[in-house]
N, C-alpha and C. Protein backbone atom coordinates (compact mmCIF):
# COMPACT_ATOMS: atom_id res chain seq x y z
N UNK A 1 103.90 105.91 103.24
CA UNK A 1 103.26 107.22 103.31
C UNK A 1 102.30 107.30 104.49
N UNK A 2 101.43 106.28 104.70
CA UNK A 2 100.49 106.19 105.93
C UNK A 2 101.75 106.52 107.12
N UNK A 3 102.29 105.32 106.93
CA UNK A 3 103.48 105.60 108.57
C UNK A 3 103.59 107.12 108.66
N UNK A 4 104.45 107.55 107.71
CA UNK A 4 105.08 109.09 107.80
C UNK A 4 103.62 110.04 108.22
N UNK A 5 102.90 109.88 107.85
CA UNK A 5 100.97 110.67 108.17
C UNK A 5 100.93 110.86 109.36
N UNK A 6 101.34 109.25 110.11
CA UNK A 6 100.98 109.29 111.38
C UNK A 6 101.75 109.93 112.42
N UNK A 7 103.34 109.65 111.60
CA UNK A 7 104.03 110.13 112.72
C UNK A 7 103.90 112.10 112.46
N UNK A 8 103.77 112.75 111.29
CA UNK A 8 103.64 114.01 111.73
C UNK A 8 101.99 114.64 112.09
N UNK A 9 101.48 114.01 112.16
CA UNK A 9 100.00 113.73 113.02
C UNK A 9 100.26 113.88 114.48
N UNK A 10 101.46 113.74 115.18
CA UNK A 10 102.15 113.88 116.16
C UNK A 10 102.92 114.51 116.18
N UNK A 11 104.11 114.73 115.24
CA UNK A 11 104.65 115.88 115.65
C UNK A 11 104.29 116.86 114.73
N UNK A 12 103.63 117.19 114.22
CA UNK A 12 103.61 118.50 113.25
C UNK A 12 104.04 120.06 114.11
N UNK A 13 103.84 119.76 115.27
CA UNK A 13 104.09 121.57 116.04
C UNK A 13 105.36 121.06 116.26
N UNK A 14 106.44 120.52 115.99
CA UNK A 14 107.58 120.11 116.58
C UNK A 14 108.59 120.45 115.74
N UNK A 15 109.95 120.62 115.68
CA UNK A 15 111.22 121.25 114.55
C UNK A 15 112.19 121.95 115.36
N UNK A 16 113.22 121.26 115.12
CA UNK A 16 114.98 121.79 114.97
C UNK A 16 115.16 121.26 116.27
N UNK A 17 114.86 119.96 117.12
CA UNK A 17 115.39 119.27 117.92
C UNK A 17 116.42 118.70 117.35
N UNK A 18 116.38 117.28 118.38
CA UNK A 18 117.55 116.42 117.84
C UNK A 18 116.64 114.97 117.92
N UNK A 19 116.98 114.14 116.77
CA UNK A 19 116.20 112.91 116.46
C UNK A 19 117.07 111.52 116.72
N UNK A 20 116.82 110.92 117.42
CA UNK A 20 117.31 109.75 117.18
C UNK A 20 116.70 108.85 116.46
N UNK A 21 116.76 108.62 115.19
CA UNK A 21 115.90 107.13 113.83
C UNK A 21 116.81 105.94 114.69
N UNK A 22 116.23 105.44 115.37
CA UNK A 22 116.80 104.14 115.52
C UNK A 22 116.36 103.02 114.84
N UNK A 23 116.95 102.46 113.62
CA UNK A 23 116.91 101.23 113.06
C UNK A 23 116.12 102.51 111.87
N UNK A 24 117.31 103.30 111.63
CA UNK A 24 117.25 103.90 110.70
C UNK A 24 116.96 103.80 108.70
N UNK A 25 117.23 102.42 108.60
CA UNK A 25 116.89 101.81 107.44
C UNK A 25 117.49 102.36 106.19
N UNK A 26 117.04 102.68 105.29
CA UNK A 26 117.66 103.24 104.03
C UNK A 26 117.68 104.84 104.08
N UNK A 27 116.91 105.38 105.59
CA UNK A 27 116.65 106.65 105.42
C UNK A 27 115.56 107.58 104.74
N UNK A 28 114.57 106.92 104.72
CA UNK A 28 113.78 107.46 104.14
C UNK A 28 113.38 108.38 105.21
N UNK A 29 112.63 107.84 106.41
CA UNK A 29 112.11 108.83 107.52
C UNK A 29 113.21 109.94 107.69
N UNK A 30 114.39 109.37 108.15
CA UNK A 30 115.60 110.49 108.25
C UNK A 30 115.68 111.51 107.16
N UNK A 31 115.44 111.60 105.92
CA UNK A 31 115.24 112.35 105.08
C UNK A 31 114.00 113.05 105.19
N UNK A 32 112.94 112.47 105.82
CA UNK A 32 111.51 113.71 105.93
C UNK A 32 112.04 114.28 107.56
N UNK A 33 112.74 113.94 108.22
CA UNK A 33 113.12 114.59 109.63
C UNK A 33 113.93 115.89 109.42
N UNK A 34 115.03 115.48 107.99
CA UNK A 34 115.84 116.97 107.68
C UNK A 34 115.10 117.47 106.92
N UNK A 35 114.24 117.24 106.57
CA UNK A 35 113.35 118.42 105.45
C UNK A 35 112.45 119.35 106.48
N UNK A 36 112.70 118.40 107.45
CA UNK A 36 111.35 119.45 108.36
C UNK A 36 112.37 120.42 109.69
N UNK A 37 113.55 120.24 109.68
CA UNK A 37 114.44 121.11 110.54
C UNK A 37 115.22 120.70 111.46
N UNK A 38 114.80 118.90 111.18
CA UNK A 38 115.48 118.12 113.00
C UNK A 38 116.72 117.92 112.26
N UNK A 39 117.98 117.88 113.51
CA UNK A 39 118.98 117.06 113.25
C UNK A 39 118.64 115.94 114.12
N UNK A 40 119.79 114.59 113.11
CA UNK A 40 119.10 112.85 112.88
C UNK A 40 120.47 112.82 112.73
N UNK A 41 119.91 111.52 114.20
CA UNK A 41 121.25 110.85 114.87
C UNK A 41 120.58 109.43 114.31
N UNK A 42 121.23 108.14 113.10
CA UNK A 42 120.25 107.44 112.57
C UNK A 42 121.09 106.18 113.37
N UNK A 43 120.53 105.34 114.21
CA UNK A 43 121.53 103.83 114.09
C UNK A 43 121.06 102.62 113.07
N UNK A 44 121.67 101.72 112.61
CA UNK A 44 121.34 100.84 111.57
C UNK A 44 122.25 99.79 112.04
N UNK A 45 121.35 98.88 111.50
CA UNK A 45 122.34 97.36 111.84
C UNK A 45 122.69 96.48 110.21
N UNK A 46 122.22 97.12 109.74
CA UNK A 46 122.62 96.51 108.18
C UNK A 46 123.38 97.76 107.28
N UNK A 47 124.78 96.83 107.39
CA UNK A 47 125.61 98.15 106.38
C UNK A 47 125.37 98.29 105.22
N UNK A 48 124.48 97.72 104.50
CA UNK A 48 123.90 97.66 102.79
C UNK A 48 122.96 99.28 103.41
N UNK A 49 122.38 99.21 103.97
CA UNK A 49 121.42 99.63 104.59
C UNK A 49 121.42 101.28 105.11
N UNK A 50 122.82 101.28 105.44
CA UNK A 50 123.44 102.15 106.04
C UNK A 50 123.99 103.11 104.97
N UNK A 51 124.69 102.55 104.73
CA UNK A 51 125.34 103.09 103.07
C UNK A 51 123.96 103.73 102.28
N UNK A 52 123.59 103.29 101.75
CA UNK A 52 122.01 104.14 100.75
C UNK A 52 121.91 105.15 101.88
N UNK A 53 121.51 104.99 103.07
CA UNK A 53 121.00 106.73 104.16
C UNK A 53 122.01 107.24 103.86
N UNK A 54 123.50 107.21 104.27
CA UNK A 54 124.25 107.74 103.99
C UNK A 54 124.45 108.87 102.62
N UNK A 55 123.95 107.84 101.30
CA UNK A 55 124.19 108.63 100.83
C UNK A 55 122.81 109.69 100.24
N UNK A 56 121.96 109.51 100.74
CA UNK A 56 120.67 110.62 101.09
C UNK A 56 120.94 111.73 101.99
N UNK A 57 121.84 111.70 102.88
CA UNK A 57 121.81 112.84 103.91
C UNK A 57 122.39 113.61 104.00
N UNK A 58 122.22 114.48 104.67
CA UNK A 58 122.70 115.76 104.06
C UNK A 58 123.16 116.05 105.54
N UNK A 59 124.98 115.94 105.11
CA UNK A 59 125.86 115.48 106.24
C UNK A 59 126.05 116.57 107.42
N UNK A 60 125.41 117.76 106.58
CA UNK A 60 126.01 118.86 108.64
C UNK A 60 124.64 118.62 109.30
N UNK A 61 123.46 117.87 109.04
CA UNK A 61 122.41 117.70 110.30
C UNK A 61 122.25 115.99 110.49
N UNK A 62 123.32 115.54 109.55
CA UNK A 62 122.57 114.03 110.02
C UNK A 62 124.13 113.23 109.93
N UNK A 63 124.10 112.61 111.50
CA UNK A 63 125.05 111.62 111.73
C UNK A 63 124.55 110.03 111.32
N UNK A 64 124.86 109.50 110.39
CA UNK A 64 124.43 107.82 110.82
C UNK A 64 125.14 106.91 110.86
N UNK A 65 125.10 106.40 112.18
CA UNK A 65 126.07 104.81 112.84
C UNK A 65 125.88 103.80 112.24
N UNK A 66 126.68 102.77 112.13
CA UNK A 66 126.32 101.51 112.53
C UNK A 66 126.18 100.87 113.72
N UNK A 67 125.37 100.56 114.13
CA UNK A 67 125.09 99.74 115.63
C UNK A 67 125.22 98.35 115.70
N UNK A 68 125.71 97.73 116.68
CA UNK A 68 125.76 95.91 116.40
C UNK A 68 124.58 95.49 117.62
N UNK A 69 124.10 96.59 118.42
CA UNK A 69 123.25 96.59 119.19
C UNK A 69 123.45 96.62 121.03
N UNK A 70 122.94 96.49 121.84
CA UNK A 70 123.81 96.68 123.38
C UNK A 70 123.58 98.52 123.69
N UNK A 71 124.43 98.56 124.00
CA UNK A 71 124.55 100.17 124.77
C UNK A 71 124.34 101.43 123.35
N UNK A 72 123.74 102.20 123.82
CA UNK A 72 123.36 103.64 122.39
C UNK A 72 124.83 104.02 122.39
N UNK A 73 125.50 104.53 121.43
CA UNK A 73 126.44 105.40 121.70
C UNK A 73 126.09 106.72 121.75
N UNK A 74 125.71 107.02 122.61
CA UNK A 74 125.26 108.86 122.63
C UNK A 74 125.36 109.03 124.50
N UNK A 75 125.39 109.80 124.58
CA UNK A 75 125.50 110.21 126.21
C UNK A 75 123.84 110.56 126.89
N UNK A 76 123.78 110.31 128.20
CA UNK A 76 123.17 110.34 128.38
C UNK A 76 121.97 111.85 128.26
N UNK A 77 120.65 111.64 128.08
CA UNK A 77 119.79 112.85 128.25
C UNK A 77 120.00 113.71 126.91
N UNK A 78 120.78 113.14 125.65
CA UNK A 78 120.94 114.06 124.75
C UNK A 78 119.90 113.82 123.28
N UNK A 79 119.10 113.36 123.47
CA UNK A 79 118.34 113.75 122.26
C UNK A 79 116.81 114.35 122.74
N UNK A 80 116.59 114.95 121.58
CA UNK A 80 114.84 115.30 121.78
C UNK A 80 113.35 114.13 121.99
N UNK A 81 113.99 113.29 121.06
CA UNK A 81 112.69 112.88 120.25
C UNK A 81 113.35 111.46 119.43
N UNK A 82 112.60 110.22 120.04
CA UNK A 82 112.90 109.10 119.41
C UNK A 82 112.08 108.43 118.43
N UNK A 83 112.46 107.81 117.31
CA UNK A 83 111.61 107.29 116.55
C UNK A 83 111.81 105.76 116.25
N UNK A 84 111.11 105.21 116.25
CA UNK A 84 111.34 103.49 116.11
C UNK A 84 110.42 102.84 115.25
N UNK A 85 110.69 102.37 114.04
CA UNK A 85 109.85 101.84 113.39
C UNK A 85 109.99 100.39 112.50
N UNK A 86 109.19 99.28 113.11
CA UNK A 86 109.70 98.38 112.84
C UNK A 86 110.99 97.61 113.43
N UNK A 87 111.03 97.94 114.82
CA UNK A 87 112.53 97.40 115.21
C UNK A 87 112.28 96.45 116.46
N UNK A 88 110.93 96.31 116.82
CA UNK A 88 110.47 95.45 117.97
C UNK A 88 110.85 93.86 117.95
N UNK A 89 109.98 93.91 116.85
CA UNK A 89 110.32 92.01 116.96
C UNK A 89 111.75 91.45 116.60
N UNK A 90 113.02 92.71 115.61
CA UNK A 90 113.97 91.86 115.18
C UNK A 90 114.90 92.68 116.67
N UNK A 91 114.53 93.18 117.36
CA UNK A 91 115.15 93.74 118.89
C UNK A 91 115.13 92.23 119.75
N UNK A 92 113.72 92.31 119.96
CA UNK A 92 113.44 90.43 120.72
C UNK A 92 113.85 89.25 120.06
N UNK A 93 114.47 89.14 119.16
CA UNK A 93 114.88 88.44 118.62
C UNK A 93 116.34 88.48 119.38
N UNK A 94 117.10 89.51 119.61
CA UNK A 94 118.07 89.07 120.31
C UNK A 94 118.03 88.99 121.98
N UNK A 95 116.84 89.84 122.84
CA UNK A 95 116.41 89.07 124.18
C UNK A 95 115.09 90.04 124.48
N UNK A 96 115.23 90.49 125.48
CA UNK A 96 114.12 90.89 126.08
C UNK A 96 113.54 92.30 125.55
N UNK A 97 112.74 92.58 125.51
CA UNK A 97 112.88 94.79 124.66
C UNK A 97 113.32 95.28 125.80
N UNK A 98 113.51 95.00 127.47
CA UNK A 98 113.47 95.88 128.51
C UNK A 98 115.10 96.40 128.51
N UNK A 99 116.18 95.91 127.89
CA UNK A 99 117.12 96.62 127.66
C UNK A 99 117.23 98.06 126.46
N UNK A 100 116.26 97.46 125.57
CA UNK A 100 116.03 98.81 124.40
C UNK A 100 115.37 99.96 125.15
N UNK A 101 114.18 99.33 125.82
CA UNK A 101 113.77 100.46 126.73
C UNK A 101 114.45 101.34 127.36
N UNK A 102 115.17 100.91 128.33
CA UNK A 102 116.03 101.15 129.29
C UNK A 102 116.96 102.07 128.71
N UNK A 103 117.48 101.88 127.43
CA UNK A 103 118.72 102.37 126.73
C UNK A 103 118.06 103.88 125.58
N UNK A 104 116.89 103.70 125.31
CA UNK A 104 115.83 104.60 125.21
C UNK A 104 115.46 105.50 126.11
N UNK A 105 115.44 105.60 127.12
CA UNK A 105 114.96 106.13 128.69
C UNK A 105 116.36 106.95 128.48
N UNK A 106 117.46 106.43 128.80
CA UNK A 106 118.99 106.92 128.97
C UNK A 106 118.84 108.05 128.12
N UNK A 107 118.86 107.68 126.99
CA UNK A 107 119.65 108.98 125.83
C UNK A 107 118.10 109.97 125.82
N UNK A 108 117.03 109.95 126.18
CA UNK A 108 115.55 111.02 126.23
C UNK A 108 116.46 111.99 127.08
N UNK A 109 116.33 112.71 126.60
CA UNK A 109 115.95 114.13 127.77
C UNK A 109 114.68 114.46 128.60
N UNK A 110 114.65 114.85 129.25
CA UNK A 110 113.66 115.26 130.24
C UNK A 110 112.41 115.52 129.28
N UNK A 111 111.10 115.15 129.49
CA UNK A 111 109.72 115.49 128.86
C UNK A 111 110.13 115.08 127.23
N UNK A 112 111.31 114.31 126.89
CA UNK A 112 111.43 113.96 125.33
C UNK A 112 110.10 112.60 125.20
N UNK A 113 110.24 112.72 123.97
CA UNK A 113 109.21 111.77 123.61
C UNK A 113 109.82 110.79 122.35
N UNK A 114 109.19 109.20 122.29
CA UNK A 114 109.60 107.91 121.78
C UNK A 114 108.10 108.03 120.65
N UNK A 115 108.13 107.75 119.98
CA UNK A 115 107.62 107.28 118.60
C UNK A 115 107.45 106.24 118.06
N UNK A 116 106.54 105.19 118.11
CA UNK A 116 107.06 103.54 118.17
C UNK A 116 106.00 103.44 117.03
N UNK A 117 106.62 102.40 116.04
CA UNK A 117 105.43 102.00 114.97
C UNK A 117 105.31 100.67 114.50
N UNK A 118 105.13 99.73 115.26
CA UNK A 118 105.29 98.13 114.85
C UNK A 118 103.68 97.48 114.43
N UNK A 119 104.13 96.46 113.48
CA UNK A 119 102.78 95.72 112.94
C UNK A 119 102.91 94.27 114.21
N UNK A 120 102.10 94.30 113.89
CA UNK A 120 101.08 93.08 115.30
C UNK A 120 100.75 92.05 114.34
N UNK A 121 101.57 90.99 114.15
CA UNK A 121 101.24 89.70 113.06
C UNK A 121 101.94 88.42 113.73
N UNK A 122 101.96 87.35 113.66
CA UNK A 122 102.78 86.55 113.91
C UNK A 122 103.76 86.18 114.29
N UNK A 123 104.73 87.11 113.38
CA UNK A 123 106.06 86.88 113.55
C UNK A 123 106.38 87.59 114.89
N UNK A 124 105.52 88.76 115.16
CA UNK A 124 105.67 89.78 116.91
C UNK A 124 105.13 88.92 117.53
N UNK A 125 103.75 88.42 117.52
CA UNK A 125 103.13 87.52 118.41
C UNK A 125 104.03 86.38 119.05
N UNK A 126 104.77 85.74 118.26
CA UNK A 126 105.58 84.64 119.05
C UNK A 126 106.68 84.85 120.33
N UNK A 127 106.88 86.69 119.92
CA UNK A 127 107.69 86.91 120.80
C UNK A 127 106.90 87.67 122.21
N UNK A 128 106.13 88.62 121.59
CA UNK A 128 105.12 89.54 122.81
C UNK A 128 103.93 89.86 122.24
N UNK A 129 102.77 89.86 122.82
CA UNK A 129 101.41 90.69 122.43
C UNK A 129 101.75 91.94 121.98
N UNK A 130 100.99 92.46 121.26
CA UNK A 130 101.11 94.01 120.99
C UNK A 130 100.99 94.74 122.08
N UNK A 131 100.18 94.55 123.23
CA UNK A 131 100.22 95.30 124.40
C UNK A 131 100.94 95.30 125.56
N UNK A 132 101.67 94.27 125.15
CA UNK A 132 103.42 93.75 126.30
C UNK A 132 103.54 94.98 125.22
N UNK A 133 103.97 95.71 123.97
CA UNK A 133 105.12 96.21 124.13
C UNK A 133 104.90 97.86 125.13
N UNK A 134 103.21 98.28 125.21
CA UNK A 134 103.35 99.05 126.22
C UNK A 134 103.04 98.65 127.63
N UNK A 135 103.10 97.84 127.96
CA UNK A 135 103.60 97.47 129.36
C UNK A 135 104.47 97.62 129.35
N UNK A 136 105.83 97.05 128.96
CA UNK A 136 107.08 97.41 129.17
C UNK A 136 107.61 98.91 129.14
N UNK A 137 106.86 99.51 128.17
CA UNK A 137 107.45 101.35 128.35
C UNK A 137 106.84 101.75 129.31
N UNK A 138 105.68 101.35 130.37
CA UNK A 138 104.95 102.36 130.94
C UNK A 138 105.57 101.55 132.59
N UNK A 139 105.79 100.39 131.83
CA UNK A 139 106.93 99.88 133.28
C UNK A 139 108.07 100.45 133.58
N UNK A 140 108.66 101.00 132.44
CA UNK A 140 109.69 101.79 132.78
C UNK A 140 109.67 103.60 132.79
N UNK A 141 108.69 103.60 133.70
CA UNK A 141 108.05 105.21 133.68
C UNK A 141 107.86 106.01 132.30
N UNK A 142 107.36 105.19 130.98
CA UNK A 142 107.17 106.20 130.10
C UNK A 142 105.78 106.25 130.37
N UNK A 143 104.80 107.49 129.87
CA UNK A 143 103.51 107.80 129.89
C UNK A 143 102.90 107.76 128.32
N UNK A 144 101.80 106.98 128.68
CA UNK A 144 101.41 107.18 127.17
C UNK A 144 100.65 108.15 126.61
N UNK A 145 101.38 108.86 125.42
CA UNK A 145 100.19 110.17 124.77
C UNK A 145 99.39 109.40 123.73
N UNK A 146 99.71 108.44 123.35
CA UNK A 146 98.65 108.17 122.00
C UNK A 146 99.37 106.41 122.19
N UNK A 147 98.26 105.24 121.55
CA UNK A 147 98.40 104.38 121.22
C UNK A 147 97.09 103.29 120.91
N UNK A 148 97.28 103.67 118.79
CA UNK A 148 95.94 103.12 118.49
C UNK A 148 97.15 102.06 117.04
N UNK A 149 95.68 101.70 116.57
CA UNK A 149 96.06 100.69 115.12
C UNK A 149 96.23 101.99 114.08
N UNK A 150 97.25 102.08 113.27
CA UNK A 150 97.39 103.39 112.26
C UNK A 150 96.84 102.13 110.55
N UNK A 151 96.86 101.32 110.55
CA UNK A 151 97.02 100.87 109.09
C UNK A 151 96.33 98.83 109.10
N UNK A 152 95.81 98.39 108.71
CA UNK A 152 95.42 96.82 108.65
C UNK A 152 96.18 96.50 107.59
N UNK A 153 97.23 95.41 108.01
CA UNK A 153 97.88 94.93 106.76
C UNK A 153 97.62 94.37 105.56
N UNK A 154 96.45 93.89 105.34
CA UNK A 154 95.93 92.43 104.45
C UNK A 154 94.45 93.41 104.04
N UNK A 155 94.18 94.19 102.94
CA UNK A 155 92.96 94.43 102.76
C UNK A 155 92.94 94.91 101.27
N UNK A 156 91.81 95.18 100.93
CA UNK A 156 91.66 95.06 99.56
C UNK A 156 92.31 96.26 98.84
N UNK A 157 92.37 97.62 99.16
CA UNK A 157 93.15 98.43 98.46
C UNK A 157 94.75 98.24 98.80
N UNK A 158 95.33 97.60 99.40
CA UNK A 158 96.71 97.58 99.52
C UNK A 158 97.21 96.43 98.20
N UNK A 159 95.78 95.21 97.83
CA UNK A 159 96.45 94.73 96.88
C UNK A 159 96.00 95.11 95.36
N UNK A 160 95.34 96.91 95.40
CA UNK A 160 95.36 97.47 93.79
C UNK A 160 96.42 98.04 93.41
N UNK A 161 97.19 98.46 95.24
CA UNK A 161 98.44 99.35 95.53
C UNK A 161 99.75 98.61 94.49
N UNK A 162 99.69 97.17 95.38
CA UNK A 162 100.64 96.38 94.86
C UNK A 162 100.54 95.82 93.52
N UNK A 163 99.65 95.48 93.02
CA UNK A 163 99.32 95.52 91.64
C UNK A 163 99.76 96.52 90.64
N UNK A 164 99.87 97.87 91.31
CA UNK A 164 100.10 98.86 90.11
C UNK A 164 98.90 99.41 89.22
N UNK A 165 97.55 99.12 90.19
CA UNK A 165 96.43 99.55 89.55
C UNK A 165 95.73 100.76 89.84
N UNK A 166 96.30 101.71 91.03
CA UNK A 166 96.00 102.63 91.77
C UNK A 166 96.84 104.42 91.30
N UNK A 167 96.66 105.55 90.38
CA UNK A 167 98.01 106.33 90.42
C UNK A 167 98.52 106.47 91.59
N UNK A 168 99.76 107.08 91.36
CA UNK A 168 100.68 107.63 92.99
C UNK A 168 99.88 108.70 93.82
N UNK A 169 99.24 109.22 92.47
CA UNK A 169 98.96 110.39 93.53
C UNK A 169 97.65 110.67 94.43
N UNK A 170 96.81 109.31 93.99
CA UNK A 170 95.74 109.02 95.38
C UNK A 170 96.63 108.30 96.67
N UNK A 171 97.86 108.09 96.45
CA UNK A 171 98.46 107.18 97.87
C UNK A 171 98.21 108.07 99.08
N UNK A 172 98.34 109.38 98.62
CA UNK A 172 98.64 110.15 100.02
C UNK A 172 97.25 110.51 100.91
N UNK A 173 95.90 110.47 99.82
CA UNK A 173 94.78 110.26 100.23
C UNK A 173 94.17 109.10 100.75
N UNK A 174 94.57 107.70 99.90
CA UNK A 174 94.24 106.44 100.70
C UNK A 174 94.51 107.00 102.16
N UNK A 175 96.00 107.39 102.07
CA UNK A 175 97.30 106.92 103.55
C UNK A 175 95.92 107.74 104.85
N UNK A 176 95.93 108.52 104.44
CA UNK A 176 95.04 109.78 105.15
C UNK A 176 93.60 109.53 105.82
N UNK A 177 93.08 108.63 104.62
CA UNK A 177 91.96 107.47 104.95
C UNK A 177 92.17 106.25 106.13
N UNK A 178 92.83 105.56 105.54
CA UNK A 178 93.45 104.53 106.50
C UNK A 178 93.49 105.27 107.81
N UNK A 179 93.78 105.97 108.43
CA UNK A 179 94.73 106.46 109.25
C UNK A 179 93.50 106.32 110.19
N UNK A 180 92.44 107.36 109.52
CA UNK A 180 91.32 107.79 110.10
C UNK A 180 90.46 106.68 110.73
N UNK A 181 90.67 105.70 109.85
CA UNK A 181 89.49 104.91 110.47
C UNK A 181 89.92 103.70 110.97
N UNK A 182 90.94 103.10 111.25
CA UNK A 182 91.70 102.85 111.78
C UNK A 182 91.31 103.33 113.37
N UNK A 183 91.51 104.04 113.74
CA UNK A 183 91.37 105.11 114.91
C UNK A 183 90.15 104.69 115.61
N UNK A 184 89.12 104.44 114.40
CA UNK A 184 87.64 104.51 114.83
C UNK A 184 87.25 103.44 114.82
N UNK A 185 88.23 102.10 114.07
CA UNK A 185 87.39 100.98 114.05
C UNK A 185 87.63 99.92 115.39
N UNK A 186 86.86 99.22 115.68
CA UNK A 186 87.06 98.28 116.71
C UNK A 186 88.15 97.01 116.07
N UNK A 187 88.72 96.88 116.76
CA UNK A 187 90.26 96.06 116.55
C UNK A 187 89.63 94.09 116.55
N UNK A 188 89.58 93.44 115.76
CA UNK A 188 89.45 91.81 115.63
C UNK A 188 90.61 91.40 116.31
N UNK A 189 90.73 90.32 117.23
CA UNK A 189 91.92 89.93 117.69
C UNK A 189 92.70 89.59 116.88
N UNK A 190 92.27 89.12 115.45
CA UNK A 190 93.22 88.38 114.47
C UNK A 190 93.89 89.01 113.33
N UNK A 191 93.15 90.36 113.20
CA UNK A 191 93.37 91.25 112.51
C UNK A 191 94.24 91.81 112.57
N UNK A 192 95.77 92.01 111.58
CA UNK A 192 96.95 92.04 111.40
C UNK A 192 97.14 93.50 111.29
N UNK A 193 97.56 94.50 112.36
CA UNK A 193 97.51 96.07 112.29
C UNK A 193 98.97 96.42 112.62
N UNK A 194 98.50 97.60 112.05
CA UNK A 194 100.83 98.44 112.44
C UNK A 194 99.66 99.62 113.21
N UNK A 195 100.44 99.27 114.68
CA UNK A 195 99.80 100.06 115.60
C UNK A 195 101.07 101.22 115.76
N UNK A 196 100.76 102.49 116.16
CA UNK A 196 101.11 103.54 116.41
C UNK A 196 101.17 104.18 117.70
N UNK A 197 102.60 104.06 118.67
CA UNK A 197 102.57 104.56 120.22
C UNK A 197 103.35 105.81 120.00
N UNK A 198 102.80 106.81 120.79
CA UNK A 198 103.52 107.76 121.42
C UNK A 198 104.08 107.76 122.69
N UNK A 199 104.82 108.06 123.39
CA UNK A 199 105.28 107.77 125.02
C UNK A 199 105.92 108.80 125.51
N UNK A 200 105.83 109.54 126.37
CA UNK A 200 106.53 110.62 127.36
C UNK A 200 107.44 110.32 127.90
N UNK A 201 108.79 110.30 128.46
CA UNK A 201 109.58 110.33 129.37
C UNK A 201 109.45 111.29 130.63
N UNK A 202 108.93 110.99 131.82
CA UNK A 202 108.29 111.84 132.39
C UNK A 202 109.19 111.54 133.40
């Protein structure tokens, strides 16, 4: 719920483009993208994965692939608006991000914009700093509109969350909280955050 906060915290003036969910997942985001007017182009690399979006979507605005990874299948300059969440470190896992970039850059249209939402812990650290991953977009002429910490992984209300000690229906107020101060707080180097980039294709 925090993620989804942040990302229409950004786009809220935005509707009835075209979305690319890359590393589209079970579809959850792709399902708040057709509720709000976008058509969602989703890629996925896990067919368990693929299958559940599939069967959430609501098939005349939303295409979803399977990808094995390498080249987008979409032509060039044809989407609005990219979203990426969580796909950094298992991307570097197969080499460098400057081909995702690159292949990101391709399918933007002119003044489109990338959406990036990765946590900064260990398992990213071994591969890049959190701030290699905007070096690399701003190396490849993206501009940055926004890029702060949206959420701290490890803190005391996430484990009343997980407990089952919290109702559902303060989540959307925590999420709203978090978000905020987050924004405002000064960042610990060790301190485990899901940072939030926006980027221009300019």
């Amino acid at each position: 719920m925090l993620e989804e906060a942040a990302i229409w915290e950004r786009w809220r003036s935005l509707s009835g483009g075209i979305v690319l969910d890359y590393g589209c997942g079970t579809g959850w985001f792709g399902g708040r993208l057709l509720e709000r007017g976008f058509r969602v182009l989703g890629l996925e690399v896990q067919r368990e994965f693929l299958q559940e979006a599939r069967s959430r979507a609501d098939g005349d605005r939303a295409l979803l692939v399977f990808y094995a990874g390498g080249t987008i299948p979409l032509k060039k300059e044809s989407v609005d608006l990219i979203l990426a969440v969580g796909v950094v470190r298992s991307l570097m896992d197969r080499g460098p991000l400057d081909g995702a970039v690159e292949e990101w850059r391709r399918c933007l249209r002119s003044h489109g914009r990338l959406l990036l939402i990765e946590t900064d812990n260990a398992a990213l650290r071994r591969k890049i700093k959190v701030e290699g991953i905007k070096e690399v977009l701003t190396g490849q002429g993206f501009q940055v509109l926004a890029w702060h910490p949206i959420r701290k992984t490890s803190w005391w209300g996430l484990g009343l969350v997980k407990a089952g000690l919290l109702p559902f229906a303060l989540y959307a107020r925590m999420a709203g909280w978090e978000l905020r101060r987050r924004k405002e707080e000064r960042v610990h180097p060790r301190c485990k955050m899901a940072y939030m980039g926006e980027f221009l294709k300019s």
